[in-house]
Protein backbone atom coordinates (compact mmCIF):
# COMPACT_ATOMS: atom_id res chain seq x y z
CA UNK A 1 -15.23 17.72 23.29
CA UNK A 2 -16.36 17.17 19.47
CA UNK A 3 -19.31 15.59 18.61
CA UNK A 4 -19.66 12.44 16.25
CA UNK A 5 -20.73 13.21 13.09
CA UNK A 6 -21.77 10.79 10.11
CA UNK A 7 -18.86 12.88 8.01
CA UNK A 8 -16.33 12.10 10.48
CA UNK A 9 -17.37 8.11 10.58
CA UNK A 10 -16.98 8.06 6.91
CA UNK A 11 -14.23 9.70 6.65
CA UNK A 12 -12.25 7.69 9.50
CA UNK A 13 -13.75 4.71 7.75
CA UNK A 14 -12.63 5.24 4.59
CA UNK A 15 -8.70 6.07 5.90
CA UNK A 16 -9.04 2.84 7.77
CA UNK A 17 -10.13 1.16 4.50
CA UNK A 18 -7.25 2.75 2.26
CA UNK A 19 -4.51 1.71 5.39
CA UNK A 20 -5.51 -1.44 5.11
CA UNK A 21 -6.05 -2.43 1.64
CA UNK A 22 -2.67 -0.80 1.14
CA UNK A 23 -1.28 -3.19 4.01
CA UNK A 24 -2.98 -5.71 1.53
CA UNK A 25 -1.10 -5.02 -1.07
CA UNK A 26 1.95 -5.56 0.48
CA UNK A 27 1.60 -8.37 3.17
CA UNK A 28 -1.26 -9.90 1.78
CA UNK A 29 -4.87 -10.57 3.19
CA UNK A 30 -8.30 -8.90 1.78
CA UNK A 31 -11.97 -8.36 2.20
CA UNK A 32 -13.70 -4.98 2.90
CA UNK A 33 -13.89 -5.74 6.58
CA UNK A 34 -10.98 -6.75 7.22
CA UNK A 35 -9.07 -4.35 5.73
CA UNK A 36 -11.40 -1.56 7.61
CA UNK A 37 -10.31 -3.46 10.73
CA UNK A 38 -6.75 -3.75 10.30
CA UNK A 39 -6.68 -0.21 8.99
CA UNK A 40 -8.38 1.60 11.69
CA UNK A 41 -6.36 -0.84 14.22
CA UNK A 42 -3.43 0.44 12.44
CA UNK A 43 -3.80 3.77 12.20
CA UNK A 44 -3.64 3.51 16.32
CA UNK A 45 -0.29 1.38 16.25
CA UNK A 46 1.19 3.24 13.60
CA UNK A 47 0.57 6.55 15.43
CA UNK A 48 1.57 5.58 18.51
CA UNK A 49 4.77 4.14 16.95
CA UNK A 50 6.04 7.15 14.75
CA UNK A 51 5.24 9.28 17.48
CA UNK A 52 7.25 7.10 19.83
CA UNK A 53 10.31 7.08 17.51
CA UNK A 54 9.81 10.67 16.25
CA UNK A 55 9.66 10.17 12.96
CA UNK A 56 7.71 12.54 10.60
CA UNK A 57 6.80 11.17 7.04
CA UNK A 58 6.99 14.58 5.23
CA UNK A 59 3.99 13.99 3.02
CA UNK A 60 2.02 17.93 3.31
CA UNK A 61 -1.33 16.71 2.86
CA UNK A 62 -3.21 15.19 6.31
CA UNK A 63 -5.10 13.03 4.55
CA UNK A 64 -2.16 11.16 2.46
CA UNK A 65 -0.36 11.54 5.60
CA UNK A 66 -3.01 9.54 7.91
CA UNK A 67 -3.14 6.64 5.37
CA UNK A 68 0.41 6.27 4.81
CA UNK A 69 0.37 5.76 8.68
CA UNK A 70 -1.98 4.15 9.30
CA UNK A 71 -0.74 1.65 6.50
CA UNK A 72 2.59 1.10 8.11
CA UNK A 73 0.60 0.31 11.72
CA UNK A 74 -1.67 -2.00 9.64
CA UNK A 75 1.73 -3.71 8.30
CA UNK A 76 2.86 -4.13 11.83
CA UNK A 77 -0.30 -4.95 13.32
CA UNK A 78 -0.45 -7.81 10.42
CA UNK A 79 3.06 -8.68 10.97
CA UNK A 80 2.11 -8.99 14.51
CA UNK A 81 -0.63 -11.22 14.45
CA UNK A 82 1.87 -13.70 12.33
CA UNK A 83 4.19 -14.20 14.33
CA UNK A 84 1.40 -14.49 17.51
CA UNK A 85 -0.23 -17.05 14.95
CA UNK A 86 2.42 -19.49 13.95
């Protein structure tokens, strides 16, 4: 099992950040936590979802390819909340 490193907390925090302020962008919302939350959250949902469906987003580098991801779970998981909310 790996250990926990400050690195790898930063570095999951920062994709979780960039997921989510690109989610921003597009379905609105903001703030630095929130987009941390809603990134990490949907970095889960979108994994679990293009897994699910087999799709592969083609992009070569990991780290690109872990935020554009994670953005599109942070779109849903917004989405989500929504439609729970109205």
């Amino acid at each position: 099992m790996g250990k926990i490193d400050a690195k790898g907390v930063a570095v999951f925090l920062a994709v979780g950040f960039a997921a989510g302020w690109l989610a921003s962008l597009l379905v609105g919302g903001g703030g630095l936590i929130r987009n941390i939350i809603i990134g990490v959250l949907g970095s889960f949902v979108g994994g679990f979802l293009l897994n699910a469906l087999n799709v592969k987003i083609g992009i070569s580098n990991p780290l690109l390819n872990q935020i554009v991801t994670g953005a599109i779970g942070a779109i849903v998981v917004v989405m989500v909340a929504r439609i729970l909310a109205w």
